[in-house]
Protein backbone atom coordinates (compact mmCIF):
# COMPACT_ATOMS: atom_id res chain seq x y z
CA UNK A 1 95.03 110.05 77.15
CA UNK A 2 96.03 108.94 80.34
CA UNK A 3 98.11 106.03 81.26
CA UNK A 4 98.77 104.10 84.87
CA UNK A 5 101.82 104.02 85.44
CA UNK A 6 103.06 100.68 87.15
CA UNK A 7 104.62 99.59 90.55
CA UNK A 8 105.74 96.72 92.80
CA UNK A 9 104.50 96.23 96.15
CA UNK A 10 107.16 95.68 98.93
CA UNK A 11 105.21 93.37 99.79
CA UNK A 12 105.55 90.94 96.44
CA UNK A 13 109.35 90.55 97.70
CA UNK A 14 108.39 89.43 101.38
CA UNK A 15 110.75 87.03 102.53
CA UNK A 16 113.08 89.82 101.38
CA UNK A 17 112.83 93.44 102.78
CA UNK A 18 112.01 96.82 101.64
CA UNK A 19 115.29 97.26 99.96
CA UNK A 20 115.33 94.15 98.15
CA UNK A 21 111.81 95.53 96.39
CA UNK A 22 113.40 99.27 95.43
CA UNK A 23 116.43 96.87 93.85
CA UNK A 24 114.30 94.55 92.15
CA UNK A 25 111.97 96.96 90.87
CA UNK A 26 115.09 99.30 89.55
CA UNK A 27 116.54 96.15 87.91
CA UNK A 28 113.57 94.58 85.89
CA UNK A 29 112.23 98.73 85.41
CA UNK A 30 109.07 98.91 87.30
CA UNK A 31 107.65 102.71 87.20
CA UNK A 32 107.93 102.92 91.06
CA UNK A 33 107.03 101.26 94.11
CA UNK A 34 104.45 101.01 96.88
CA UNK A 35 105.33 100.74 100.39
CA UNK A 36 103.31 98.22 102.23
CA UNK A 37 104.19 99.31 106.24
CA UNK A 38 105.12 96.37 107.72
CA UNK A 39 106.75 95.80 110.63
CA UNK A 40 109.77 95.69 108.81
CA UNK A 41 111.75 99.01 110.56
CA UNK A 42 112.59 100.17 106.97
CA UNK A 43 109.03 100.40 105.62
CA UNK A 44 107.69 102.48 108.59
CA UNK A 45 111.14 105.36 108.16
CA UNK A 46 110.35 107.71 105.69
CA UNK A 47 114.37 108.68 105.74
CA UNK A 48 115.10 105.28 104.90
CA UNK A 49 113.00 105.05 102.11
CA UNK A 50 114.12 108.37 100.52
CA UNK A 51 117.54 106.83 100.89
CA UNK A 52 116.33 103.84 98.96
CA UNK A 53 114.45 105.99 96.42
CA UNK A 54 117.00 107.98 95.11
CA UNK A 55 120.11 105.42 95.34
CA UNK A 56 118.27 103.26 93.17
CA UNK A 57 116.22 106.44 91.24
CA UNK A 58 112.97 104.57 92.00
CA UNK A 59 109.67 106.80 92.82
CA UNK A 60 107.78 105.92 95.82
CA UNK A 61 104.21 105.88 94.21
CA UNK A 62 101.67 104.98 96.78
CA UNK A 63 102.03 104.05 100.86
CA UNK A 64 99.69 101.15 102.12
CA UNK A 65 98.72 102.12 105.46
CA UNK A 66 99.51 99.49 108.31
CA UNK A 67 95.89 97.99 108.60
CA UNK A 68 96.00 94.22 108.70
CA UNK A 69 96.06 91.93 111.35
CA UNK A 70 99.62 91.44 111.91
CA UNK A 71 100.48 95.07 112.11
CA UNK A 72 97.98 96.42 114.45
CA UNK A 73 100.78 97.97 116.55
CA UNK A 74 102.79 99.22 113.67
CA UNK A 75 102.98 102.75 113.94
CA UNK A 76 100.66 102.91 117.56
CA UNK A 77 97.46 101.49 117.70
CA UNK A 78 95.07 104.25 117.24
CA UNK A 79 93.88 104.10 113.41
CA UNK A 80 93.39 107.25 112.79
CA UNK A 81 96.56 108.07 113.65
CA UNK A 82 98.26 105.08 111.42
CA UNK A 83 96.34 107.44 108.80
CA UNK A 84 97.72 110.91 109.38
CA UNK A 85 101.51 108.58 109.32
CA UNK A 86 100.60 107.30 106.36
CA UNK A 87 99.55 111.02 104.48
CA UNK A 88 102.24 112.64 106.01
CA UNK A 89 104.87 109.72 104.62
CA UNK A 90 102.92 110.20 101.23
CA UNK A 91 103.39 113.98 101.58
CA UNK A 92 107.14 113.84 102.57
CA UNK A 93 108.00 110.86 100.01
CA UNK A 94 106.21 112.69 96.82
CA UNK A 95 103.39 109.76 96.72
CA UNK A 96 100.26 110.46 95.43
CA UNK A 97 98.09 107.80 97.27
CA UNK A 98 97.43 106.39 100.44
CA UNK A 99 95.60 102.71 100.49
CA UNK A 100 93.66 102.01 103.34
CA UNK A 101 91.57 98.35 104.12
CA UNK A 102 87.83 98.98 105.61
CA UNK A 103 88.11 98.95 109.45
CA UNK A 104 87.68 95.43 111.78
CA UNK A 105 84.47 94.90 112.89
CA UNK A 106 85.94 95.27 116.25
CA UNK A 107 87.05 98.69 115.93
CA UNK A 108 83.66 100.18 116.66
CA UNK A 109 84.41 104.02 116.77
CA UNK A 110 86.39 103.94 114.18
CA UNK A 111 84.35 102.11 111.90
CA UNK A 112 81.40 104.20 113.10
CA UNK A 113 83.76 107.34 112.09
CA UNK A 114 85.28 105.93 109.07
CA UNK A 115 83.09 107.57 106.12
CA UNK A 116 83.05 110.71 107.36
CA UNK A 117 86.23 111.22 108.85
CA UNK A 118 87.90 109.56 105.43
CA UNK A 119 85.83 112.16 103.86
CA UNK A 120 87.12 115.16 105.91
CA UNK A 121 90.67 113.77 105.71
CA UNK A 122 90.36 113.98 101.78
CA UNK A 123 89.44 117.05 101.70
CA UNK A 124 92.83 118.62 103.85
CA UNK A 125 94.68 117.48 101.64
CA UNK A 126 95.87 116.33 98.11
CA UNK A 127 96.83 112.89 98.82
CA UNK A 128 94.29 110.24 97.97
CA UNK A 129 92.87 107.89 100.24
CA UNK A 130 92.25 104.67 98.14
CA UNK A 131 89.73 101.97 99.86
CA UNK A 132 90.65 99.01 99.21
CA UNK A 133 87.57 95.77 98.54
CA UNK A 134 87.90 92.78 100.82
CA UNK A 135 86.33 89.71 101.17
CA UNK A 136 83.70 88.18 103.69
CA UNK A 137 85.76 85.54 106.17
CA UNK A 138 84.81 82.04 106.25
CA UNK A 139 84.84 79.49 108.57
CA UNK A 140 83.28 75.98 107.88
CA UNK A 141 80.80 76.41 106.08
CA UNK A 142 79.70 79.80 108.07
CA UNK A 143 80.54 83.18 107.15
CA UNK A 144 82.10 85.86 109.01
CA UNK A 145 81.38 89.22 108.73
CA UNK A 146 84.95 90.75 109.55
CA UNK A 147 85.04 94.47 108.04
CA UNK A 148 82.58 97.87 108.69
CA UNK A 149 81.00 99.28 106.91
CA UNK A 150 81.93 95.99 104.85
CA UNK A 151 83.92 94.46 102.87
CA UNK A 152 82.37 95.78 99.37
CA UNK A 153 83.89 99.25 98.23
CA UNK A 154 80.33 99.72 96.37
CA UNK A 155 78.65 99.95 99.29
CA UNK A 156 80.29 102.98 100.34
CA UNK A 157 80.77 106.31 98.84
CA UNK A 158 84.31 106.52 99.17
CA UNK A 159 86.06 109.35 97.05
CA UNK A 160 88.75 107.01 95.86
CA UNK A 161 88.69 103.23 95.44
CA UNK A 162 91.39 100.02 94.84
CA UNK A 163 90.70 97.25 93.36
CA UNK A 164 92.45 94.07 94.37
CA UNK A 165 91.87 91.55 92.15
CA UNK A 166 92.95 88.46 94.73
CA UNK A 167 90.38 89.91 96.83
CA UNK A 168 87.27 89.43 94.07
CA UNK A 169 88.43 85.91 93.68
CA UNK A 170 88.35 85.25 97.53
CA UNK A 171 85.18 87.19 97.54
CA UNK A 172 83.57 85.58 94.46
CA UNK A 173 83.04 89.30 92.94
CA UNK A 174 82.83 89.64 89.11
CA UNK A 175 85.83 91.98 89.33
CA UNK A 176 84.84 93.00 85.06
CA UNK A 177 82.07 94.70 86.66
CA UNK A 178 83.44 95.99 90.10
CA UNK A 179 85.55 97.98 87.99
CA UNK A 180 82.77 98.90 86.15
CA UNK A 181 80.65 99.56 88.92
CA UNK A 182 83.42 102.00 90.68
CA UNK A 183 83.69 104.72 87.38
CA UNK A 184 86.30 107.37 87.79
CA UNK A 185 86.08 106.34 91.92
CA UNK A 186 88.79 103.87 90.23
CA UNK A 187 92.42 105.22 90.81
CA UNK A 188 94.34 102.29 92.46
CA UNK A 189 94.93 98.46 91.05
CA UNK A 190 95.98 95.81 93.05
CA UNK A 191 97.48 93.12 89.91
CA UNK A 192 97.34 89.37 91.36
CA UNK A 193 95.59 86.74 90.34
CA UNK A 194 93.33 84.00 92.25
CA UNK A 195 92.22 80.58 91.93
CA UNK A 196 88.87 81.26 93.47
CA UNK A 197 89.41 79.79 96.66
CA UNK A 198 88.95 81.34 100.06
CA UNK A 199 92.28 81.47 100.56
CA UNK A 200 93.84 85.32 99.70
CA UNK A 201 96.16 84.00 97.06
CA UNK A 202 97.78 86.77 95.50
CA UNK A 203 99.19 84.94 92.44
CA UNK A 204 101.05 85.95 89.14
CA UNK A 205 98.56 87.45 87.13
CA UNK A 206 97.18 85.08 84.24
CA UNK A 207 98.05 81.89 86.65
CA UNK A 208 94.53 82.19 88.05
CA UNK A 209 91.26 82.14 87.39
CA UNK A 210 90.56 85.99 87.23
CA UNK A 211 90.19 88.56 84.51
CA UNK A 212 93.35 90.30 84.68
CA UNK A 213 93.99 91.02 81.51
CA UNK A 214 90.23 92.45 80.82
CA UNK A 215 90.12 94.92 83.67
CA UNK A 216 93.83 96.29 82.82
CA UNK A 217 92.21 96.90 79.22
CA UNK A 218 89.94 98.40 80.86
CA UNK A 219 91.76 100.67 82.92
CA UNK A 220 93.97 101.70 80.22
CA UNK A 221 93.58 105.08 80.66
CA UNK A 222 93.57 105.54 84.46
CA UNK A 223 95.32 108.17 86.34
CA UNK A 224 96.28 106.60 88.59
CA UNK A 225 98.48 103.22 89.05
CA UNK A 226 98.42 99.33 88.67
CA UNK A 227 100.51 98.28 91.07
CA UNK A 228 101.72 94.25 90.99
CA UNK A 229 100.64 92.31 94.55
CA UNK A 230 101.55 88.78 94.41
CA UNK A 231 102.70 85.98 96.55
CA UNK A 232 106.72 85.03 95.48
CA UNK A 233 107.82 83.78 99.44
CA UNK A 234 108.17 80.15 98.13
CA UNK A 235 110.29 81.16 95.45
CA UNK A 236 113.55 78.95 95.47
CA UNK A 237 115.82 81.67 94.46
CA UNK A 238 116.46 85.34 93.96
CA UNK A 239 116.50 84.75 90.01
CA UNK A 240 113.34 82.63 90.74
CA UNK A 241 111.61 85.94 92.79
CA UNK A 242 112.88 87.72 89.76
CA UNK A 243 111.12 85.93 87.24
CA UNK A 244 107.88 86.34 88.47
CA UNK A 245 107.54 89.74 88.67
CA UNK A 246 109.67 89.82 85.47
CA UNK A 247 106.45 87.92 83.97
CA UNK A 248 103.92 90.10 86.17
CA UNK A 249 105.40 92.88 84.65
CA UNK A 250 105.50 91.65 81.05
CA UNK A 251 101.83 90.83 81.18
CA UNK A 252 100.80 93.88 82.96
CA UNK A 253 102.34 95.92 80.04
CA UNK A 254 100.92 93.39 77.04
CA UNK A 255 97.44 94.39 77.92
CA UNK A 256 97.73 97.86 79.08
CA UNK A 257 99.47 98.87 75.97
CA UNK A 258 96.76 99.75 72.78
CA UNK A 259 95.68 97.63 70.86
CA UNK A 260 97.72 98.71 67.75
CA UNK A 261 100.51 98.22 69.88
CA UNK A 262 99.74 95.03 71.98
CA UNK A 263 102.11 91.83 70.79
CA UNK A 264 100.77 88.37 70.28
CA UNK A 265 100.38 86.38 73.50
């Protein structure tokens, strides 16, 4: 059977840079890392980030495409091409996925596209494109829809699917059955927790109100990876920063590990 293997996000390090996540993520012995493209130089050079993979003999597992708000211009503007970046960094860097967000609202022809060109681009090649669920925007008391197709991966019939488990508690999503719901579509975890407000939280997991430990028992055997997403920029320290992924680490093992072998919380 099948196990995920597990990874920190670039992102969970953020004041700190790319480098500072290959280091930490060597030091506390995460499986590997994903690469959230940034406008950090570092995360967009796929040189520099073989350089950082084999000094510290860390394995780039996934690439997160540039697709939020504040890098629109990272790596041009056209999405599509942020895309074929993204595969080819996955292709040249030995990753096995690419995560992508649904498209803006605003970015008609793309999002009119987006299916079926996602489709086509899955099947040239071997790399995975992973859609990632969002969450409806809210302002006031009105909503805002901000993604097409939408934000709900189970609308869609996307190949290949992450779940981001900040996301279902912005979103209000039973996340139990989202994973459920998404089968062997399934090959990507975003680990965080949330509090349930609208804000995107992206907290340790088991410091919110969301079923972490449940859906990484139930992704136990997954092949594919569980990668930890969190917040740690108001972290006082680097042995502060440390110590929470340290701890999002521990509990992402405790209850991926079989039951025979799990240890008493």
């Amino acid at each position: 059977m099948s196990s995920p293997r597990l990874a920190l996000s670039t992102s969970s390090v953020f004041p700190e840079g790319t480098a500072a996540a290959f280091e930490i993520a060597a030091r506390l012995g995460y499986d590997g890392v994903e690469v959230m493209v940034m406008t950090d130089a570092v995360s967009q050079d796929p040189v520099a980030l073989r350089r950082l993979s084999n000094h510290y003999a860390v394995p780039i597992l996934a690439i997160h495409a540039p697709c939020l708000l504040v890098t629109q211009r990272v790596w041009g503007t056209d999405p599509w091409g942020k895309l074929v970046r993204a595969r080819d960094a996955a292709t040249e860097l030995g990753a096995s996925t690419v995560v992508v967000h649904p498209p803006f609202r605003w970015q008609r022809d793309y999002a009119r596209e987006f299916v079926a060109g996602l489709d086509r681009m899955t099947q040239e090649t071997h790399i995975k494109f992973a859609v990632e669920n969002m969450y409806p925007w809210r302002a006031r008391s009105r909503e805002i829809a901000a993604y097409a197709p939408g934000w709900d991966i189970r609308d869609e019939d996307y190949p290949h699917t992450t779940l981001d488990l900040s996301h279902t508690s912005v979103s209000g999503t039973d996340a139990q059955q989202m994973a459920r719901d998404l089968g062997d579509r399934l090959v990507h975890v975003h680990l965080a927790d949330g509090s349930g407000s609208n804000r995107d939280e992206h907290l340790i997991p088991g410091r919110g109100q969301q079923p972490c430990a449940e859906v990484l028992e139930h992704v136990r055997g997954l092949d594919g990876t569980v990668v930890v997403e969190v917040t740690t920029r108001r972290a006082a320290s680097r042995a502060e920063r440390e110590a929470d992924l340290a701890e999002a680490l521990s509990f992402a093992r405790r209850h991926l590990a079989a039951p025979t072998e799990q240890q008493p919380s």
